[in-house]
C-alpha atoms as a PDB file:
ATOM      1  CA  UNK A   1      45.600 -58.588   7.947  1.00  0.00           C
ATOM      2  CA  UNK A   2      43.143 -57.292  10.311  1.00  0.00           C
ATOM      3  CA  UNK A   3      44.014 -56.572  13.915  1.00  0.00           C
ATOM      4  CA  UNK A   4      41.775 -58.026  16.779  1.00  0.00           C
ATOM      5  CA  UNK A   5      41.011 -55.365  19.693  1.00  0.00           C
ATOM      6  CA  UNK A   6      39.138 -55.468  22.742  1.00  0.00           C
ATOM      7  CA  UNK A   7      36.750 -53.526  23.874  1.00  0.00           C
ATOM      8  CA  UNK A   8      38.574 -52.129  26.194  1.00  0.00           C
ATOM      9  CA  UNK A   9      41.296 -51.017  24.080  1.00  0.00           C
ATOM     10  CA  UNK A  10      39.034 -48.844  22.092  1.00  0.00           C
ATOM     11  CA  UNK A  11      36.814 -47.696  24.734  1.00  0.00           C
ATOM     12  CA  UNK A  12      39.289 -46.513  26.886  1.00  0.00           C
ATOM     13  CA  UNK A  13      40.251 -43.027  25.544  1.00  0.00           C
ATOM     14  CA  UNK A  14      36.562 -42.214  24.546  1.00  0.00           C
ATOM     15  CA  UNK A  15      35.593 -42.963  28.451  1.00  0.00           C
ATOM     16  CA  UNK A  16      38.035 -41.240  29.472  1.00  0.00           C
ATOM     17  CA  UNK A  17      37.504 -38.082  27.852  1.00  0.00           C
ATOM     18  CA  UNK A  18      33.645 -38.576  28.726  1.00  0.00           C
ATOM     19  CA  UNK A  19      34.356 -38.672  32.531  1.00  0.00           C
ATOM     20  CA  UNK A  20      36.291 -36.051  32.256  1.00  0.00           C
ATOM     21  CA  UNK A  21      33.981 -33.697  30.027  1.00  0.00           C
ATOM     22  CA  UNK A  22      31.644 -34.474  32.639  1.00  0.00           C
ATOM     23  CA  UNK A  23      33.916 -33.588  35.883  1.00  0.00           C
ATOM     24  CA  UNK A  24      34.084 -30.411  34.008  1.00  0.00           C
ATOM     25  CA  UNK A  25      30.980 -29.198  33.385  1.00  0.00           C
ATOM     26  CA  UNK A  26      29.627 -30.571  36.721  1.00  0.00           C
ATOM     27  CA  UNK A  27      32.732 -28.575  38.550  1.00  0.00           C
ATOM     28  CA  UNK A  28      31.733 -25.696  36.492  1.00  0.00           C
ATOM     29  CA  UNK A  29      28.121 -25.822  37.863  1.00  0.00           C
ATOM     30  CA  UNK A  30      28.401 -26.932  41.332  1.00  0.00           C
ATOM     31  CA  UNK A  31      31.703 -25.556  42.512  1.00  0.00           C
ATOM     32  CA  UNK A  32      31.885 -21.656  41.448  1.00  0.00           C
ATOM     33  CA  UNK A  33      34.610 -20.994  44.108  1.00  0.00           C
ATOM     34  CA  UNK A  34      37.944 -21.601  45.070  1.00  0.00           C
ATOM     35  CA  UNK A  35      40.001 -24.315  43.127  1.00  0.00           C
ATOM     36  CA  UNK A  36      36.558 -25.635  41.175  1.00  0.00           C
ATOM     37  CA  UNK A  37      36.375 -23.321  38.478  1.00  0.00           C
ATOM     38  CA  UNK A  38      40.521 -23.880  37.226  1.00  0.00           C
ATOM     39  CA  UNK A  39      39.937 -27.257  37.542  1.00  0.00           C
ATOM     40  CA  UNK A  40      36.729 -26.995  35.192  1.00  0.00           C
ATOM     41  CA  UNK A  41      38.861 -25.026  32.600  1.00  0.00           C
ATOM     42  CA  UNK A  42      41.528 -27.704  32.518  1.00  0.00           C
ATOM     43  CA  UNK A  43      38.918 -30.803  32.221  1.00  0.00           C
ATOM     44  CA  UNK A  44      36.814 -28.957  29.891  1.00  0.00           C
ATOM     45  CA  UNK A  45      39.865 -28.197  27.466  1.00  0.00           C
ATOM     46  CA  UNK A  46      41.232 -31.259  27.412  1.00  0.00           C
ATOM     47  CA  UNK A  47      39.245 -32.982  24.876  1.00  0.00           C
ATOM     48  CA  UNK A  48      39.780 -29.832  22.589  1.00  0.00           C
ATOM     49  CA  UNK A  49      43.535 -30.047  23.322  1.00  0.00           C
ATOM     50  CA  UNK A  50      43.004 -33.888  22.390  1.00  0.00           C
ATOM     51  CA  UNK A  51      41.376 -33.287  19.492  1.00  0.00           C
ATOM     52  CA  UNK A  52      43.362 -30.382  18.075  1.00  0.00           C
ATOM     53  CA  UNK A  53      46.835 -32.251  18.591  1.00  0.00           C
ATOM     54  CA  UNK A  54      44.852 -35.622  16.694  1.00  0.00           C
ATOM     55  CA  UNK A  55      43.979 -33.506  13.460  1.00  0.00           C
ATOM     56  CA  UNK A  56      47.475 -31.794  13.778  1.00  0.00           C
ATOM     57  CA  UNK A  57      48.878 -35.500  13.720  1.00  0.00           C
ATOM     58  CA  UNK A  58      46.489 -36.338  10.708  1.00  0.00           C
ATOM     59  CA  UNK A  59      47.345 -33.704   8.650  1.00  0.00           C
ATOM     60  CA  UNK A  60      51.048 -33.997   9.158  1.00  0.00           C
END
């Protein structure tokens, strides 16, 4: 039984982790006061956070 999926659907995660590796490392550049550079910590470690909890879930 195979499962149809949109694009969308499996896109969406993936784009979302883009924009948001690439908030971070343009806040990171660009903004090196004030509330830029926590911000740039928190949208750069997301995707690790994402992908550490997704092997954690595979292995378990």
């Amino acid at each position: 039984m195979t499962i149809h999926r949109s694009k969308g659907l499996i896109w969406r995660w993936p784009a979302l982790l883009a924009a948001l590796s690439i908030f971070g490392l343009l806040s990171a550049l660009l903004g090196q006061t004030g509330v830029w550079l926590p911000w740039s910590w928190v949208a750069l470690a997301a995707p690790l956070a994402v992908a550490a909890i997704c092997i954690g879930r595979s292995r378990g």
